[in-house]
Protein backbone atom coordinates (compact mmCIF):
# COMPACT_ATOMS: atom_id res chain seq x y z
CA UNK A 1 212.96 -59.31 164.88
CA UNK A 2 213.12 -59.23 168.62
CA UNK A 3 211.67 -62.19 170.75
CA UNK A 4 211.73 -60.22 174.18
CA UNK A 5 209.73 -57.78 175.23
CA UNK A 6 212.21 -54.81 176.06
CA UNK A 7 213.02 -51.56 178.35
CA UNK A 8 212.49 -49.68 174.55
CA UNK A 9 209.42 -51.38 174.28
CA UNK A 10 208.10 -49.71 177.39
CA UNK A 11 209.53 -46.27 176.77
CA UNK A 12 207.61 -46.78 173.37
CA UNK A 13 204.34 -47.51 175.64
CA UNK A 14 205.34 -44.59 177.95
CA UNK A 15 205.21 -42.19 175.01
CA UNK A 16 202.11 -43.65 173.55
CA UNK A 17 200.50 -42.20 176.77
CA UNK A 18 201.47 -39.01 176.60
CA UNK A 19 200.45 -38.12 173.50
CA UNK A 20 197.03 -38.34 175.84
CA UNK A 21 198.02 -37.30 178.98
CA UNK A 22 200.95 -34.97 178.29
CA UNK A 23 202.64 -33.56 181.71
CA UNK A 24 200.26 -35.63 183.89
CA UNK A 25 201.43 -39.07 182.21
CA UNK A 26 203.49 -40.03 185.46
CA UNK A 27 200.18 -40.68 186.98
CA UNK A 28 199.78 -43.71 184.62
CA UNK A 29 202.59 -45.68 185.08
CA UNK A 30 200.94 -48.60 186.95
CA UNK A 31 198.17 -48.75 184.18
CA UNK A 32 201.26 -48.70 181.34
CA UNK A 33 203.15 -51.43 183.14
CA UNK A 34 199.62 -53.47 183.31
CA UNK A 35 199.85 -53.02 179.33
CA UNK A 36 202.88 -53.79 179.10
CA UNK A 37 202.29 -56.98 181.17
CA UNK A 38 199.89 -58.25 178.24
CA UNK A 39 202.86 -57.45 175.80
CA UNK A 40 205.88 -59.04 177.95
CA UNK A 41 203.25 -62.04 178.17
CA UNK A 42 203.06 -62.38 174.40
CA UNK A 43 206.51 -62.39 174.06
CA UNK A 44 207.41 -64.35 176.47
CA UNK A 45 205.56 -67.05 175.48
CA UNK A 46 206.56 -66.94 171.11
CA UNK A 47 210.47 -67.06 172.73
CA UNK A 48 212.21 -70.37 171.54
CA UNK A 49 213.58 -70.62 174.78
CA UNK A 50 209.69 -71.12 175.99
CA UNK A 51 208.84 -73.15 173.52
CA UNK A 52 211.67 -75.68 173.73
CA UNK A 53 210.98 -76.14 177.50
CA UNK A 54 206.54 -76.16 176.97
CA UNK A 55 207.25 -78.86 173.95
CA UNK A 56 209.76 -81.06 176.79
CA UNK A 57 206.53 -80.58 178.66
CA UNK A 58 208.48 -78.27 181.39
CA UNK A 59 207.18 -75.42 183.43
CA UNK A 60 207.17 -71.99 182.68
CA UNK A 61 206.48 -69.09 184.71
CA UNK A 62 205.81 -65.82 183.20
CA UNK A 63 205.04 -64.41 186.52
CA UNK A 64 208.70 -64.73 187.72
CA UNK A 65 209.64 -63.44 184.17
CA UNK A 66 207.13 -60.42 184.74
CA UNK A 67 208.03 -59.70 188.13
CA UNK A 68 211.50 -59.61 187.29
CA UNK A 69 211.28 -57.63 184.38
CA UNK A 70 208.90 -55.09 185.99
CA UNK A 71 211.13 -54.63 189.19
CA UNK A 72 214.08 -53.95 186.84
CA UNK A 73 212.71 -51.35 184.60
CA UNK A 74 210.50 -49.35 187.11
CA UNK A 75 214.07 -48.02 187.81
CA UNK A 76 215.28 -47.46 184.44
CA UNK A 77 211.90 -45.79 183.77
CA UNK A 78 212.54 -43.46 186.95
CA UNK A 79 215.82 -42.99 185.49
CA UNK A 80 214.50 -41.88 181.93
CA UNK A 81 211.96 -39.89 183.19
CA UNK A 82 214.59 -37.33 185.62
CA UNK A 83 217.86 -38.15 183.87
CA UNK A 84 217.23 -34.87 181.24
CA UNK A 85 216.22 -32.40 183.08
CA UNK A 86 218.94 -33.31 186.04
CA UNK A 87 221.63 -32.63 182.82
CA UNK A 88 220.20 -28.97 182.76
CA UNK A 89 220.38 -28.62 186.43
CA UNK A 90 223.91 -29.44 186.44
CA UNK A 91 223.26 -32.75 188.00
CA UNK A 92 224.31 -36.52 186.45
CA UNK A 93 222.29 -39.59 187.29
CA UNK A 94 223.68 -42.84 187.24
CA UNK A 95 222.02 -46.39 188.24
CA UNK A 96 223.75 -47.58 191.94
CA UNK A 97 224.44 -51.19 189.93
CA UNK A 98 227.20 -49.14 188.06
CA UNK A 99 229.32 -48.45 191.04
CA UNK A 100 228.68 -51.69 192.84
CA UNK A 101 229.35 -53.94 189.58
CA UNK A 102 231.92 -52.25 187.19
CA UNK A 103 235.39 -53.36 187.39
CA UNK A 104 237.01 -50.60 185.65
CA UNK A 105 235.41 -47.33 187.03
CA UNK A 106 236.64 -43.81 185.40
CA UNK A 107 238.82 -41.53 188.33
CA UNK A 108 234.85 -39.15 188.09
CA UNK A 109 232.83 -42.62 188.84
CA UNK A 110 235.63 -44.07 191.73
CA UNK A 111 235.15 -40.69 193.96
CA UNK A 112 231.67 -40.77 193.29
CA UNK A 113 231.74 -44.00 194.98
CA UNK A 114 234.19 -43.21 197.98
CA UNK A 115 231.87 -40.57 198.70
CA UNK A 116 229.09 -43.44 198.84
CA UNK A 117 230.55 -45.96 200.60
CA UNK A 118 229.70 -46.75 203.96
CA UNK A 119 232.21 -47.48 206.74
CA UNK A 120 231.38 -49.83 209.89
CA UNK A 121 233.03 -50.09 212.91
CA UNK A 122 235.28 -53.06 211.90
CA UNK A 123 236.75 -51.66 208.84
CA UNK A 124 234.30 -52.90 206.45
CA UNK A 125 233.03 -50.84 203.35
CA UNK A 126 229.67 -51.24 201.92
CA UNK A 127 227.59 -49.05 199.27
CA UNK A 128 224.47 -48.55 200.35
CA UNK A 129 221.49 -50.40 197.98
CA UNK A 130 220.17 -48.12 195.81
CA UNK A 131 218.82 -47.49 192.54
CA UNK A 132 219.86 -44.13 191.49
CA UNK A 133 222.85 -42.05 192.53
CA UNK A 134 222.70 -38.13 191.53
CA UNK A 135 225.79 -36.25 192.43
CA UNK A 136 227.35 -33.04 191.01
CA UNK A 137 229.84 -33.63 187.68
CA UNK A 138 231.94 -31.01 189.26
CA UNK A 139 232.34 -31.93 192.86
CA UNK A 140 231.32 -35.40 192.86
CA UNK A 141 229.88 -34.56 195.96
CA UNK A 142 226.54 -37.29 195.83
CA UNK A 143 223.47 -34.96 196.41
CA UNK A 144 220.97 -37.97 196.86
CA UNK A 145 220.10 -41.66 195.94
CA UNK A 146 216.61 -43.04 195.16
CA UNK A 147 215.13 -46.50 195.83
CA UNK A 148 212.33 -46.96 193.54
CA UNK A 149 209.33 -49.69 194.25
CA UNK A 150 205.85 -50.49 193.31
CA UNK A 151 204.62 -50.28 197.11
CA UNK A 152 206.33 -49.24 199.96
CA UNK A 153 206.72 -52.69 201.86
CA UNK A 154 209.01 -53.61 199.40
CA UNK A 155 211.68 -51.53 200.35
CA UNK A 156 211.13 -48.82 202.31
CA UNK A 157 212.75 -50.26 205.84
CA UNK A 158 215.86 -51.00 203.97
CA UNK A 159 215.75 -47.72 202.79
CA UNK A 160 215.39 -46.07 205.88
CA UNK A 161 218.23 -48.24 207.38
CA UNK A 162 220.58 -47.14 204.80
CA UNK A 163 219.84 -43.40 205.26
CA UNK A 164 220.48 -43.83 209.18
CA UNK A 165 223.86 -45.34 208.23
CA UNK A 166 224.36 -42.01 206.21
CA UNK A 167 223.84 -40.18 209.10
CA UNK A 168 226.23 -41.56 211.12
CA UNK A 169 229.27 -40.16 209.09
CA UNK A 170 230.38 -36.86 208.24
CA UNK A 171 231.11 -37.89 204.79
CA UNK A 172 227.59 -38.85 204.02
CA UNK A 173 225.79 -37.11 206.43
CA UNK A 174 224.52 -34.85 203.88
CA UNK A 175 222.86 -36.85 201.29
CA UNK A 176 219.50 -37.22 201.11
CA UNK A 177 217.56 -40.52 200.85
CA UNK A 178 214.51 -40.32 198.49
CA UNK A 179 212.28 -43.44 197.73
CA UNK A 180 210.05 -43.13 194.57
CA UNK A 181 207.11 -45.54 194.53
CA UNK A 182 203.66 -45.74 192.43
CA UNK A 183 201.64 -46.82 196.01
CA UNK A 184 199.93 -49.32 194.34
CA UNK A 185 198.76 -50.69 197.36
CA UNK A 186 197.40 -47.43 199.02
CA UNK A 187 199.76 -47.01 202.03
CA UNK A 188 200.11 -43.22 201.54
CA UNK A 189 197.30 -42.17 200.61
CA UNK A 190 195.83 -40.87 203.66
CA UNK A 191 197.36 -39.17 206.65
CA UNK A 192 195.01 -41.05 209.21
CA UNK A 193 194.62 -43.42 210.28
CA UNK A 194 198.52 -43.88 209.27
CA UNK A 195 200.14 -46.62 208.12
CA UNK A 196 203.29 -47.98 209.08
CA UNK A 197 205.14 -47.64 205.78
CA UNK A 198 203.73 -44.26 205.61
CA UNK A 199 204.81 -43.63 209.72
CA UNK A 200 208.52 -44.91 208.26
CA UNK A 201 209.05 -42.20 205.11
CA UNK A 202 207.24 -39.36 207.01
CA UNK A 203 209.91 -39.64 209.60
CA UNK A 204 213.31 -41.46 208.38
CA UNK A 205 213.48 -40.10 204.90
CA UNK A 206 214.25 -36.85 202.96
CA UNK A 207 211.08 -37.41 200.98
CA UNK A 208 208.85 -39.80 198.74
CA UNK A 209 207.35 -39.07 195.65
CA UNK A 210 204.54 -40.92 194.33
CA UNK A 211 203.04 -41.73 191.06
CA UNK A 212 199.51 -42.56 190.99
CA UNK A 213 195.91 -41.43 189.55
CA UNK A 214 194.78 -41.86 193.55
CA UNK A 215 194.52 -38.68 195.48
CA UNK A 216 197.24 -38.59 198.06
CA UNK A 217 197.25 -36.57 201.65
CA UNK A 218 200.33 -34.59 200.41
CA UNK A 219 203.05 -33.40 203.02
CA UNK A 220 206.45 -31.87 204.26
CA UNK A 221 207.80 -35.33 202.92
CA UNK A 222 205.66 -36.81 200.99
CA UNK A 223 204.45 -35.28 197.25
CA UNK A 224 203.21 -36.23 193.67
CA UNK A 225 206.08 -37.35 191.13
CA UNK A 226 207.00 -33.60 189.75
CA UNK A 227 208.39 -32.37 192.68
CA UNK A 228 211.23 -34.76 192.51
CA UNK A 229 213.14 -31.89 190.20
CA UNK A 230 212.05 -29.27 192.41
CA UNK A 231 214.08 -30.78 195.01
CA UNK A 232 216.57 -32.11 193.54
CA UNK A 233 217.11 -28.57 192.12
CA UNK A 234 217.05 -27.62 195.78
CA UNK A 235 220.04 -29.83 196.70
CA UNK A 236 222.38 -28.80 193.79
CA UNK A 237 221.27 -24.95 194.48
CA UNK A 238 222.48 -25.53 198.75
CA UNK A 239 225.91 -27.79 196.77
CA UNK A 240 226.36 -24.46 194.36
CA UNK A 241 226.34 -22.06 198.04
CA UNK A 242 228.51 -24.15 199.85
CA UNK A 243 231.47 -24.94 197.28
CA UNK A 244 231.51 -21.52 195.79
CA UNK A 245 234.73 -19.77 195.70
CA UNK A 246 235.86 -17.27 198.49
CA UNK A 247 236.25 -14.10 196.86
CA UNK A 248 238.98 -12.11 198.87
């Protein structure tokens, strides 16, 4: 029997939901990971680990446990919820922590990452911070990355400085920065009076996609979860028209 409270666990949660809310269950996610909060608690605290350090008479903090937990798995939901329908575009999704972190990549996953990587001035190569990396299986050419967050001030400047960095190379120039976020903390719901975080996605990234029961002020940029796949179907569409073969 399992003492933590795990990504499966979640996905469980996830699905629980949509048995009610169906196609619309993206909305939800902030009230699922508020559920799932209670659970991770539980857990948390019936761990021996916890228990060993409450009976020594130590602190715990499920918060940092939580927060932790929560940060790590938005992702991995994001991930869950596109990574299917991306296979039937044509499109493979991988998390940004695999190309920064594995030793051993395979000779698909290495260019996949030389097409990510950054160059400065001075010689030095960086991959950008991101969550998700979708690129075409066939090219390897990287269509777009997406930073996911519960609110925008988490993340979104760092988001928009990696995107500039894109911009300044011809070998990245073309891949679009997307940030995911459930808004928790209302910052794009409404067009005016603006906010700064929305001020920052509206004009230095490709789009934002948001998943909330709030109404949001919709734009060019800025739309509900779902069209995510419309776009990303976009990108690998523009790929297909570019690489195709020259008939002569």
């Amino acid at each position: 029997m399992t003492t933590k409270f795990t990504f499966h666990h979640l996905i469980d949660l996830y699905n629980t939901y949509s048995t009610r809310y169906q196609h619309e269950t993206y909305k939800h996610v902030s009230s699922i990971l508020q559920e799932a909060k209670h659970l991770h608690k539980e857990y948390f605290f019936r761990s021996d680990a916890v228990q060993t350090k409450m009976a020594k008479g130590e602190t715990v903090d499920h918060e940092q446990s939580w927060r932790a937990f929560k940060g790590k798995n938005l992702e991995k939901l994001i991930e869950h919820l596109i990574k299917e329908e991306c296979q039937k575009l044509g499109v493979t999704v991988i998390n940004g922590n695999r190309l920064e972190r594995s030793k051993h990549l395979t000779s698909e996953l290495q260019q996949v990452k030389d097409n990510l990587t950054i160059t400065y001035q001075n010689g030095d190569k960086h991959l950008p911070d991101v969550d998700l990396v979708a690129y075409d299986p066939q090219t390897f050419r990287v269509l777009c990355v997406l930073s996911s967050k519960v609110t925008l001030r988490e993340r979104v400047s760092q988001t928009a400085y990696w995107k500039m960095k894109f911009l300044q190379s011809p070998q990245t120039s073309h891949i679009n920065v997307f940030f995911v976020t459930l808004d928790e903390d209302g910052t794009l719901t409404h067009r005016f009076p603006v906010k700064k975080g929305r001020t920052i996605v509206e004009n230095e990234l490709d789009g934002t996609y948001v998943l909330t029961t709030s109404p949001v002020e919709t734009s060019e940029t800025i739309h509900l979860f779902p069209s995510l796949m419309r776009d990303i179907s976009h990108l690998k569409n523009e790929n297909n028209t570019i690489h195709a073969p020259v008939l002569v």
